[in-house]
Protein backbone atom coordinates (compact mmCIF):
# COMPACT_ATOMS: atom_id res chain seq x y z
CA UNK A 1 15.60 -17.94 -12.31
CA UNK A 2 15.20 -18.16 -16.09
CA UNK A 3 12.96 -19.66 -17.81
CA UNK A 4 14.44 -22.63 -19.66
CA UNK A 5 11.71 -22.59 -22.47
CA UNK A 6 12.77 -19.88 -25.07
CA UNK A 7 10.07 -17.55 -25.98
CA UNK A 8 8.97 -18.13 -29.34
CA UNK A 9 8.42 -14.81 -29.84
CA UNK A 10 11.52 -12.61 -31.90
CA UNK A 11 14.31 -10.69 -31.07
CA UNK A 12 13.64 -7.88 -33.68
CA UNK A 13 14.41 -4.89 -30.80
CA UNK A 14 17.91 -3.70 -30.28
CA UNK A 15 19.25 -1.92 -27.12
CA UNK A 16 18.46 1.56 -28.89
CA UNK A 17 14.85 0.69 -29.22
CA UNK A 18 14.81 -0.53 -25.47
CA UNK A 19 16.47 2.63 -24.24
CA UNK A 20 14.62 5.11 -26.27
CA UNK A 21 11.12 2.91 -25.37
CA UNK A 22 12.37 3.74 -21.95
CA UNK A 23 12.61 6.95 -21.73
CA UNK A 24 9.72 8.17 -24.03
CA UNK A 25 7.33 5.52 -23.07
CA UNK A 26 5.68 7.68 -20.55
CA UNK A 27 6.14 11.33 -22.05
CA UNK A 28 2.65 11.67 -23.61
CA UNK A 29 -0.38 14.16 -23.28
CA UNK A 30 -0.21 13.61 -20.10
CA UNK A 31 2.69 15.96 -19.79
CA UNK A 32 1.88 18.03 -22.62
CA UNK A 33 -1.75 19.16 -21.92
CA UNK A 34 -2.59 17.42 -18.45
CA UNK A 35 0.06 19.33 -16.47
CA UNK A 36 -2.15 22.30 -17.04
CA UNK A 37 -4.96 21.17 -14.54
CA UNK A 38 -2.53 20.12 -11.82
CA UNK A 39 -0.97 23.70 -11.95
CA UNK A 40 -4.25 25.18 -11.59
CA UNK A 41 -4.83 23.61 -8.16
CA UNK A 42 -1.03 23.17 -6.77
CA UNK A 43 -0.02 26.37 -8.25
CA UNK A 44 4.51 26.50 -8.25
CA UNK A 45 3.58 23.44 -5.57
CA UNK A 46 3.38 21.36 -8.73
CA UNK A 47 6.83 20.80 -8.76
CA UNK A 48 6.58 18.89 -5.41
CA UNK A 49 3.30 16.89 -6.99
CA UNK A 50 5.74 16.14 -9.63
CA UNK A 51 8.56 14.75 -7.06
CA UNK A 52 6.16 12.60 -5.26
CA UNK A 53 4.11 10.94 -7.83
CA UNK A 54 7.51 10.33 -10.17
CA UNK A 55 8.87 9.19 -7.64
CA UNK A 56 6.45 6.60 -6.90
CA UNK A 57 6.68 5.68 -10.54
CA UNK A 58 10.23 4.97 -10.36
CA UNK A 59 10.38 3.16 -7.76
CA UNK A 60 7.86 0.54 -8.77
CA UNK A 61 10.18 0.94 -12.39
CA UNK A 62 13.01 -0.43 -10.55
CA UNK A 63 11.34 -3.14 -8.75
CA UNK A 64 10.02 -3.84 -12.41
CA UNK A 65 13.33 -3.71 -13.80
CA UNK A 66 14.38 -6.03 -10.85
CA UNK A 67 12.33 -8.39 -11.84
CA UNK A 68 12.39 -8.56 -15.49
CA UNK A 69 16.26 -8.45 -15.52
CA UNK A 70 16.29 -12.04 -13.45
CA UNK A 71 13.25 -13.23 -15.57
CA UNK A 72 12.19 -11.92 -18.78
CA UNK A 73 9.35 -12.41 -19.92
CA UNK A 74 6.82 -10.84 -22.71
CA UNK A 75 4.19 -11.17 -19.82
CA UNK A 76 6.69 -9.40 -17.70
CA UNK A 77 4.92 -8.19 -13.87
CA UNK A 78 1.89 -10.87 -14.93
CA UNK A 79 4.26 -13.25 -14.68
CA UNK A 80 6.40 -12.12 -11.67
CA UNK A 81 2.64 -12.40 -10.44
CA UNK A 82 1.98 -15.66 -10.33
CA UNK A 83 5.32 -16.92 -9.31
CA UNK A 84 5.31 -15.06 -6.41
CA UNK A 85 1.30 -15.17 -5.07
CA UNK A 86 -0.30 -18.08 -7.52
CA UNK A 87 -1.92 -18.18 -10.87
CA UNK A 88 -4.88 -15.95 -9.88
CA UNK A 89 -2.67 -12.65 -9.41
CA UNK A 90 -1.18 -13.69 -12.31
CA UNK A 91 -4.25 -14.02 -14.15
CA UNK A 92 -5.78 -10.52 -12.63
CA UNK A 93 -2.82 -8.34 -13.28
CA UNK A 94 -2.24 -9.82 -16.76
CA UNK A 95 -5.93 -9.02 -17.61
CA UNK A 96 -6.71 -5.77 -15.41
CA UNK A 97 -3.63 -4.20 -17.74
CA UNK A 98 -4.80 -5.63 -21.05
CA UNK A 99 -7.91 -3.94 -20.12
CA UNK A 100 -6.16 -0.81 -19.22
CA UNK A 101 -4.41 -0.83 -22.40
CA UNK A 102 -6.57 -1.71 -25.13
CA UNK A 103 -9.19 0.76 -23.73
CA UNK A 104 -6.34 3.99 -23.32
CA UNK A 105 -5.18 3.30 -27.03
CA UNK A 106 -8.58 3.76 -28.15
CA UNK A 107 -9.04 7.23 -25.86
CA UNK A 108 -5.64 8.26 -27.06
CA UNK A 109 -7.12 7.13 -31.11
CA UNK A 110 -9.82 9.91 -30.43
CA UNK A 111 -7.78 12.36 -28.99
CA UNK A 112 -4.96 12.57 -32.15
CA UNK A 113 -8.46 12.21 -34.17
CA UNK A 114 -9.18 15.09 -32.80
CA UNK A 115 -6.09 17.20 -33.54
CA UNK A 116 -6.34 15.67 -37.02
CA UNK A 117 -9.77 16.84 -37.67
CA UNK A 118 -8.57 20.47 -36.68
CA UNK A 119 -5.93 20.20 -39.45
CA UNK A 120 -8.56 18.19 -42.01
CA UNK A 121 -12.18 19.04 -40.71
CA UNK A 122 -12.99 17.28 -44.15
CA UNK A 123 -11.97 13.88 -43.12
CA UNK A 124 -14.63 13.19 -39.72
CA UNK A 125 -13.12 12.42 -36.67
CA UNK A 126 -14.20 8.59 -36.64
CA UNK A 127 -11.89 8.52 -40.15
CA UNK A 128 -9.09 9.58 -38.80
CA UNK A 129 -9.55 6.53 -36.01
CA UNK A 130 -10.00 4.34 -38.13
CA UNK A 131 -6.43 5.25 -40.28
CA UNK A 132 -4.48 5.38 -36.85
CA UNK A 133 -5.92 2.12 -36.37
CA UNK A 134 -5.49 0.73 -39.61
CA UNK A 135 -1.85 2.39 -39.54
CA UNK A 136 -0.80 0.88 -36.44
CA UNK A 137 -2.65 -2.38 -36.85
CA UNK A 138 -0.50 -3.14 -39.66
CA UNK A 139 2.73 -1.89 -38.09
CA UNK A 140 2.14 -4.36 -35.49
CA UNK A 141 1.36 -7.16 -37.71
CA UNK A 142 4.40 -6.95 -40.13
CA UNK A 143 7.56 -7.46 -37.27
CA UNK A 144 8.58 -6.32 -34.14
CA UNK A 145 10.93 -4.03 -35.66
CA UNK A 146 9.02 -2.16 -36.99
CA UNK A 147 6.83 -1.09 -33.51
CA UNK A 148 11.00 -0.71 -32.56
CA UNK A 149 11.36 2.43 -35.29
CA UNK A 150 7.91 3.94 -34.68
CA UNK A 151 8.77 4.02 -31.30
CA UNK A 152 12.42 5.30 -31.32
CA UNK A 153 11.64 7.88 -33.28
CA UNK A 154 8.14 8.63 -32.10
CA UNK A 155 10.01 8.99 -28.46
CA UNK A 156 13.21 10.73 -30.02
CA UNK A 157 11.01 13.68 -30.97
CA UNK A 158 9.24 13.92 -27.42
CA UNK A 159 12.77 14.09 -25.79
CA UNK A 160 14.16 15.94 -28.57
CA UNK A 161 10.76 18.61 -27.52
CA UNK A 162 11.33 18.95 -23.93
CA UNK A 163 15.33 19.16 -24.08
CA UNK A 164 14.73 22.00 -26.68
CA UNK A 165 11.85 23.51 -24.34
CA UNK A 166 14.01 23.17 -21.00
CA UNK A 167 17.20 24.98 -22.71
CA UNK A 168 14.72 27.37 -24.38
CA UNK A 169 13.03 28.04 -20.75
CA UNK A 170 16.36 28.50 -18.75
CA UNK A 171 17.80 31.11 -21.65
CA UNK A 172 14.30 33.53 -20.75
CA UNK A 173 14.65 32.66 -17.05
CA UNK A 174 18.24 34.31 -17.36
CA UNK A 175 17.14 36.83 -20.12
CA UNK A 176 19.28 35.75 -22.51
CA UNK A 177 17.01 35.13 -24.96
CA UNK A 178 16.44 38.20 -27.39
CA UNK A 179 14.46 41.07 -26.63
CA UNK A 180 13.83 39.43 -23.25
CA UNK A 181 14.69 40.66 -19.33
CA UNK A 182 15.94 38.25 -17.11
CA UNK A 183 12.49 36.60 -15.30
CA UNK A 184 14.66 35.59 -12.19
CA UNK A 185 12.83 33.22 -9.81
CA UNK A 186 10.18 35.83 -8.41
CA UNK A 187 7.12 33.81 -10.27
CA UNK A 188 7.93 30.89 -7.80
CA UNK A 189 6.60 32.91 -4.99
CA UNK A 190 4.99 36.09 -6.41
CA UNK A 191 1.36 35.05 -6.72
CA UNK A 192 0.38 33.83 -2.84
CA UNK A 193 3.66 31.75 -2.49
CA UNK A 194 4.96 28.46 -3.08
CA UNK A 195 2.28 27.15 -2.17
CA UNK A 196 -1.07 28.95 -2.63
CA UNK A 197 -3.54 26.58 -1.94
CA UNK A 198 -1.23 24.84 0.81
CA UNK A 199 -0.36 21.25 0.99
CA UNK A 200 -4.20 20.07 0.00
CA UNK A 201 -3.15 21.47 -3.59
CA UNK A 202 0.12 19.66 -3.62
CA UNK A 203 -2.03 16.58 -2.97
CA UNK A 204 -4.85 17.39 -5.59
CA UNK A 205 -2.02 18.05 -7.95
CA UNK A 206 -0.42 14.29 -7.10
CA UNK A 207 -4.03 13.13 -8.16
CA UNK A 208 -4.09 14.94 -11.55
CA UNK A 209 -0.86 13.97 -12.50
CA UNK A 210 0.45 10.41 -11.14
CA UNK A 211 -1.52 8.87 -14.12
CA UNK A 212 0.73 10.52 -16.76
CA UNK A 213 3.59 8.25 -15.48
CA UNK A 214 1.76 5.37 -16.96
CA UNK A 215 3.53 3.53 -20.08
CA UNK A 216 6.37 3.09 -17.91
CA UNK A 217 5.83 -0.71 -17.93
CA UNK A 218 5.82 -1.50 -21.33
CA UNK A 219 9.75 -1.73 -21.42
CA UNK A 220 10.31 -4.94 -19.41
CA UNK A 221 7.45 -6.28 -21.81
CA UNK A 222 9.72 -5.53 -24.69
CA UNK A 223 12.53 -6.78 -23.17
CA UNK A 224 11.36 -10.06 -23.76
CA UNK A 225 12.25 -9.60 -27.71
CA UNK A 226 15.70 -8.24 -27.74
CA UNK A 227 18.94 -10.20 -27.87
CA UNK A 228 19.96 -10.10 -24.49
CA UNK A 229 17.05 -9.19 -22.44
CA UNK A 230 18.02 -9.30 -19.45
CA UNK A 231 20.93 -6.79 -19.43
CA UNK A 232 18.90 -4.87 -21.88
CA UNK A 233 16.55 -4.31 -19.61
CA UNK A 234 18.70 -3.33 -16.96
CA UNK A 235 20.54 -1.03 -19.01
CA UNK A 236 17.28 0.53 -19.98
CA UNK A 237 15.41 0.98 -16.68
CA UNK A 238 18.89 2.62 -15.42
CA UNK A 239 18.95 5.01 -17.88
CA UNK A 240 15.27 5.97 -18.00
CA UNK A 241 14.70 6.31 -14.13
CA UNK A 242 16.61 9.54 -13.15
CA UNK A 243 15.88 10.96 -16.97
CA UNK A 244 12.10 10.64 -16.86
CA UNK A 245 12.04 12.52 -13.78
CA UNK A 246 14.32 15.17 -14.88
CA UNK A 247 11.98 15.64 -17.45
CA UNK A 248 9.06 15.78 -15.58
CA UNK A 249 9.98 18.15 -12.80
CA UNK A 250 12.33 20.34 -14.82
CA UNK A 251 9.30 21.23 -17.52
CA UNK A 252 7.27 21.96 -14.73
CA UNK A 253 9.63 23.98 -12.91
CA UNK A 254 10.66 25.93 -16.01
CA UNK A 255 6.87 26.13 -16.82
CA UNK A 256 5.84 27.98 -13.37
CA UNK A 257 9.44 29.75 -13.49
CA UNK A 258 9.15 31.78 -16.53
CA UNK A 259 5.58 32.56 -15.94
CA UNK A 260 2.92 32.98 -12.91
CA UNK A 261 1.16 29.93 -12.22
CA UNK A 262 -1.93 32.30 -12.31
CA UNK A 263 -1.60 33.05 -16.30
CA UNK A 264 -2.10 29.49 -17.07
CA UNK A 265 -5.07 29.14 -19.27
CA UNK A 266 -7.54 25.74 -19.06
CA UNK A 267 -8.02 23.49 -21.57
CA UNK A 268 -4.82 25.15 -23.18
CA UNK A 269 -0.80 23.33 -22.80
CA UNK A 270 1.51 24.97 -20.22
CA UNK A 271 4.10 24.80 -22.81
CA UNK A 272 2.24 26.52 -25.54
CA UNK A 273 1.32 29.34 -22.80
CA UNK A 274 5.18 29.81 -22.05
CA UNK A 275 6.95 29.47 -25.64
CA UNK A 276 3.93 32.20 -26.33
CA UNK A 277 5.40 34.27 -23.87
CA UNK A 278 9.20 34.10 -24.44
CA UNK A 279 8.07 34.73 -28.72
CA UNK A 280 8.55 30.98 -30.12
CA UNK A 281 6.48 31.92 -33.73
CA UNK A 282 4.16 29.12 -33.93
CA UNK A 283 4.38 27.57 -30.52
CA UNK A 284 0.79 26.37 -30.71
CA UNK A 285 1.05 24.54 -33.56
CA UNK A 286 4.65 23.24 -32.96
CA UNK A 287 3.18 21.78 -29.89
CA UNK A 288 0.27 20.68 -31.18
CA UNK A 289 2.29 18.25 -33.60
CA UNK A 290 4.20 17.15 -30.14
CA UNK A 291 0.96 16.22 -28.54
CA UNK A 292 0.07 14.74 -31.97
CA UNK A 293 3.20 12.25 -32.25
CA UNK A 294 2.92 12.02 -28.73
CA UNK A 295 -0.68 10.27 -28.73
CA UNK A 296 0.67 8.22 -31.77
CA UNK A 297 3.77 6.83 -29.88
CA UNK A 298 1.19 5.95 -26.92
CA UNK A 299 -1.47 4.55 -28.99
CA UNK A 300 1.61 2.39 -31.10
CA UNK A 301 3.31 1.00 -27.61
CA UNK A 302 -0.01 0.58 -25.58
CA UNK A 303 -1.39 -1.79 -28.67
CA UNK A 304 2.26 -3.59 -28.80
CA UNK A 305 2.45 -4.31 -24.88
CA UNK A 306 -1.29 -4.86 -24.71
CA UNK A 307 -1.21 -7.83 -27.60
CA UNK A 308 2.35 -9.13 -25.66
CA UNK A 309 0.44 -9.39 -22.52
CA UNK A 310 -2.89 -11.23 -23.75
CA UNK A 311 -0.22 -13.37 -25.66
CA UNK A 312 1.83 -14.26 -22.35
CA UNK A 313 -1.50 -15.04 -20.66
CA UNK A 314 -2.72 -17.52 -23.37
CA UNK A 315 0.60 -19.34 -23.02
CA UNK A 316 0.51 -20.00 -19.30
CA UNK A 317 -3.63 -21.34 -19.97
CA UNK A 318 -5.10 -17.80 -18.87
CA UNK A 319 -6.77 -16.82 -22.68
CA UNK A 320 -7.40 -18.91 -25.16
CA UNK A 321 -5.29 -20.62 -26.64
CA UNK A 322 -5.77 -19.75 -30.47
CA UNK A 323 -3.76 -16.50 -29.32
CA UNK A 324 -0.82 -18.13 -29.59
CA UNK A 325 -0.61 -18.49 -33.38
CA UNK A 326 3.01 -16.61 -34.19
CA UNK A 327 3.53 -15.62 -38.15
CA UNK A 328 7.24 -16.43 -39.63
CA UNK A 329 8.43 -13.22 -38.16
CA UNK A 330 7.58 -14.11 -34.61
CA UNK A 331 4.76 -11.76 -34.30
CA UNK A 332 1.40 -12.74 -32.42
CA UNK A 333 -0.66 -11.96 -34.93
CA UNK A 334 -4.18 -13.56 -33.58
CA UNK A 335 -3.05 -11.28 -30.10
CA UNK A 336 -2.49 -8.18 -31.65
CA UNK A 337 -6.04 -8.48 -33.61
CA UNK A 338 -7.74 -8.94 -30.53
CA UNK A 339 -5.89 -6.26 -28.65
CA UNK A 340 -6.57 -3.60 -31.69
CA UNK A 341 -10.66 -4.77 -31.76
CA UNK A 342 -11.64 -2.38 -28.95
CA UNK A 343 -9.91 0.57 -30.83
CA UNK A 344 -11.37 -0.37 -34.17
CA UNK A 345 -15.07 -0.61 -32.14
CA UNK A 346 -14.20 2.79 -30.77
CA UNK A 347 -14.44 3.99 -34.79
CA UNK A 348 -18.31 3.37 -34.54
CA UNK A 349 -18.48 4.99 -30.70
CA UNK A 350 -16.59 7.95 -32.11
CA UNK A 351 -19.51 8.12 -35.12
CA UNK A 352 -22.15 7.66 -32.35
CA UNK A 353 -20.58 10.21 -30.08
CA UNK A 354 -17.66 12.43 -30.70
CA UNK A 355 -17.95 14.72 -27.93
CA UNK A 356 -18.53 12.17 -25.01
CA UNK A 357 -17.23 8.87 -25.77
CA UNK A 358 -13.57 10.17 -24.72
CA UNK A 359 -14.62 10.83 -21.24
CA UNK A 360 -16.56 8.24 -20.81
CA UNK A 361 -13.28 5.75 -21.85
CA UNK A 362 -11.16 7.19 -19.39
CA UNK A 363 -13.94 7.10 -16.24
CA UNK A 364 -14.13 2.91 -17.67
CA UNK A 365 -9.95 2.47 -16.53
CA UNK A 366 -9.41 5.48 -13.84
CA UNK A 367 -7.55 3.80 -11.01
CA UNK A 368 -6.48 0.24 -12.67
CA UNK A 369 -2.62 1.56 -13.31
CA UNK A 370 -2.30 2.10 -9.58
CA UNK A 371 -4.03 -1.61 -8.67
CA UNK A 372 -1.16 -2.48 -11.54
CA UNK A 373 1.75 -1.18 -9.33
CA UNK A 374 0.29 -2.57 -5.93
CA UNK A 375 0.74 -5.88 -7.32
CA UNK A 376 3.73 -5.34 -8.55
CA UNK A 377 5.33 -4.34 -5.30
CA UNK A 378 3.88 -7.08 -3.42
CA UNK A 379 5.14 -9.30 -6.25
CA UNK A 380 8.74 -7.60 -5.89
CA UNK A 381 8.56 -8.44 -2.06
CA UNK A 382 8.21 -11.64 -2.46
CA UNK A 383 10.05 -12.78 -5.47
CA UNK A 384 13.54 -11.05 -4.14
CA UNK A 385 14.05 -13.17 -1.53
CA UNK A 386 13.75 -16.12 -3.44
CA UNK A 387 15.86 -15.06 -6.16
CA UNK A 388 18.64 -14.51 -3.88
CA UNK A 389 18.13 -17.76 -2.56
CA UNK A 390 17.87 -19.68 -5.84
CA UNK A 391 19.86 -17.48 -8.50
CA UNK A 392 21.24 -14.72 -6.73
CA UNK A 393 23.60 -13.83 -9.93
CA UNK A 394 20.30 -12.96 -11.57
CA UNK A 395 20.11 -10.12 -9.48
CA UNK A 396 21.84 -7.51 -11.73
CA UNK A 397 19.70 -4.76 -11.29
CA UNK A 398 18.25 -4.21 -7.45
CA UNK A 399 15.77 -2.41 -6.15
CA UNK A 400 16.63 0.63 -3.56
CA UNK A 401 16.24 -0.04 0.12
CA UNK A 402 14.54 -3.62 -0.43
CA UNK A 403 12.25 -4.26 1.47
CA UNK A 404 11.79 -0.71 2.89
CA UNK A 405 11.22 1.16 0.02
CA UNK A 406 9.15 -1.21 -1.34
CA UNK A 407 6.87 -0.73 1.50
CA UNK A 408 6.88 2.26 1.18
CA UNK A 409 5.89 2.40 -1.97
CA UNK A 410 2.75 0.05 -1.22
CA UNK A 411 2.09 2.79 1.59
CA UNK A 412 2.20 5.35 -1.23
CA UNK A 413 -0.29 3.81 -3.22
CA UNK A 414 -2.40 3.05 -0.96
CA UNK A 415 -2.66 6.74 0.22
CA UNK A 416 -3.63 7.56 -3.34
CA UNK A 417 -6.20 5.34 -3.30
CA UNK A 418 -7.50 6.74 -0.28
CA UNK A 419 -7.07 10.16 -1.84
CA UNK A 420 -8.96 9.21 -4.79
CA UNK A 421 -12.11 8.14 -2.37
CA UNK A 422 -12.39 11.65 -0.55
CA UNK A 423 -11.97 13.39 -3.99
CA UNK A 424 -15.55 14.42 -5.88
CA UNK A 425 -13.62 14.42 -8.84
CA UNK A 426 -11.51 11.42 -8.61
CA UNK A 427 -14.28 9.06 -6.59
CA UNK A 428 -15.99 8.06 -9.81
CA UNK A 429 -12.93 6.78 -11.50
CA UNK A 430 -12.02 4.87 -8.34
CA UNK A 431 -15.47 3.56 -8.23
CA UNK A 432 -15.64 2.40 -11.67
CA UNK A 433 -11.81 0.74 -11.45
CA UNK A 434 -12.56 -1.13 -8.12
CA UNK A 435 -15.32 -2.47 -9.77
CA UNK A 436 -13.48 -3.90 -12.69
CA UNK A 437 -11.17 -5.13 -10.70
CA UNK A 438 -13.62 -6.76 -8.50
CA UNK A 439 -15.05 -8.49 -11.17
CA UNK A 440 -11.44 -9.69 -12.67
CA UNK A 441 -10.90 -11.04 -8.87
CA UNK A 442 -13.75 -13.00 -9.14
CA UNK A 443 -13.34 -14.88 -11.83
CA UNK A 444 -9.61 -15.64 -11.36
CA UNK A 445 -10.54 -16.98 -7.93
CA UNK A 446 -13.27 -19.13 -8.99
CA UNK A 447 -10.96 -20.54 -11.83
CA UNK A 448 -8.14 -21.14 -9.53
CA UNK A 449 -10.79 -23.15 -6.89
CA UNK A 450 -12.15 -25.22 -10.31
CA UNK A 451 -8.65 -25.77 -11.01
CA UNK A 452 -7.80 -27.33 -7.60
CA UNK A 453 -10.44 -29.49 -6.95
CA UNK A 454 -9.78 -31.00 -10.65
């Protein structure tokens, strides 16, 4: 089921850049700082938060990875979209993640700002926006390689963070460390169990912490503009699936291992909090340069997949057309300039209002990454069968327990949804998404009526 029209886009991205765009694509400040708030209300239960809503993630990676191995496409799940349930899903999950995107690279703009401001208060915060913008802007425009190297080595020095941190944790939970006694595995149960605050915190924690597995989707977008893309792809969905989680739930069970869940400050990273403890000189700032390159790599992949996906949209008749100019190199140059216009706007709300404008960002896009993954497991349910009745040898990368776990997965969603509706906290951003979404519905149904009575 490939496409026999070659994408005019090009293949600047090797299988390192893939891989690494993989598996750092979703390490971000959600890990880093985030994880704080769900171990305040999950307590050592955030471990099993962890499990659940990762492995939600991964499974809608592999049905991803499913797809985009039998079609690539720079539109990726957009386009698995409307070949499986007709141009208006296509059109709704194309734009509902453009959205997503362009608006999350501006929060994540404000938040390095931020850092950057602590390190320069002489340069405002709405200057240092507008350099990450103007930095990343003209990454973007120059070739496709270049996003490759920001990335690899953006994501190189999360990994290379959290393999040091795990190996650094395990040494002080066996006291091998220096100066240290062995902690042992009594903080796991120590301060009113497992779980203190029951299974209800296990859930509030799955609430606080399923959106930091977002960015996972932006490497079967890439895919499209390496060599080989679909056993690229393959290759690097396999290798980032079992990793990420590893990740994921061993920081957070090395986090609540070395120390009790209880001496967690807020507002302040778990991480910093435990290399504190176990005498890492400098563990604020070390991790405050994580979170800084961290923010950078988002802000640098969300503006790449973001102008890919507006790009794949105006090919197929869903944007305007004039998006599809491509420079020498093969870069979408008119897409990326439209993807980057929010975060360059977000310069003069950041002027306007430093304090509130980043909370206000995030309310605007709350629940859209979970619509996202709906679609793309009903997509998945409907596209495999036809695959293996058309191109079966496409198939080189399957999804687990099809349909089952796909259902499953839908199920899963769906209960997070739900979740998010009984949840003061969480209700707004639900609210807010359902509305955009509404809105996106609309339109793409009343274009796909026009279309048919034309």
């Amino acid at each position: 089921m490939h496409d026999d029209q070659a994408e005019p886009l090009a293949h600047g991205l090797k299988q390192r850049h893939l891989t690494m765009l993989g598996l750092g694509g979703v390490i971000g400040a959600g890990l880093f700082v985030g994880s704080g708030a769900g171990i305040a209300v999950a307590g050592p239960g955030i471990v099993v938060s962890y499990l659940i809503a990762g492995t939600l993630a991964m499974l809608v990676m592999r049905m991803l990875g499913e797809m985009s191995a039998a079609m690539p496409a720079s539109g990726s799940f957009s386009v698995h979209a409307e070949r499986a349930l007709g141009r208006w899903a296509g059109f709704s999950v194309g734009w509902l993640y453009w959205f997503l995107l362009v608006v999350v690279l501006a929060v994540e703009a404000t938040a390095a700002a931020k850092i950057a401001n602590g390190w320069v208060p002489g340069i405002a915060q709405w200057a240092w926006v507008l350099i990450f913008m103007l930095v990343f802007t003209g990454a973007n425009l120059a070739a496709v390689k270049n996003f490759g190297e920001f990335e690899f080595w953006f994501a190189a020095l999360k990994v290379g963070a959290i393999v040091l941190f795990l190996g650094l944790g395990l040494l002080a939970v066996f006291g091998v460390l220096p100066e240290t006694e062995a902690v042992g595995f009594t903080n796991l149960t120590g301060q009113g169990g497992f779980l203190p605050n029951g299974w209800e915190g296990v859930v509030s924690g799955v609430l606080t912490v399923v959106f930091a597995f977002g960015g996972l989707e932006v490497v079967t977008i890439a895919a499209a503009e390496t060599e080989d893309p679909a056993r690229n792809v393959a290759r690097a969905v396999r290798a980032a699936v079992w990793r990420i989680l590893f990740f994921y739930v061993g920081s957070m069970l090395v986090i609540v291992t070395v120390l009790p869940w209880t001496a967690q400050q807020a507002g302040l990273s778990p991480y910093v909090t435990v290399l504190d403890a176990i005498g890492v000189p400098g563990a604020g700032q070390i991790m405050n340069i994580v979170v800084f390159v961290a923010l950078l790599s988002a802000l640098n992949a969300n503006l790449y997949g973001s102008s890919r996906m507006v790009f794949s949209l105006a090919e197929r008749g869903e944007a305007p057309k004039g998006l599809l100019t491509v420079s020498g190199g093969g870069v979408p140059r008119r897409a990326v300039l439209a993807s980057v216009a929010f975060g360059f706007l977000s310069v003069l709300l950041n002027l306007l209002w430093p304090e509130t404008v980043f909370l206000y960002m995030l309310n605007a896009v709350g629940a859209v990454l979970l619509f996202v993954w709906g679609l793309v497991a009903a997509s998945q349910l409907r596209l495999r069968r036809r695959i293996e009745r058309e191109a079966p040898q496409t198939l080189t990368l399957r999804m687990w327990g099809f349909p089952w776990l796909t259902w499953v997965t839908l199920a899963g969603l769906g209960g997070v949804l739900l979740l998010m509706l009984t949840d003061d906290a969480a209700r707004p951003q639900l609210l807010w998404s359902a509305g955009a979404t509404g809105v996106v519905l609309v339109v793409a149904l009343v274009r796909e009526v026009r279309a048919r009575r034309a």
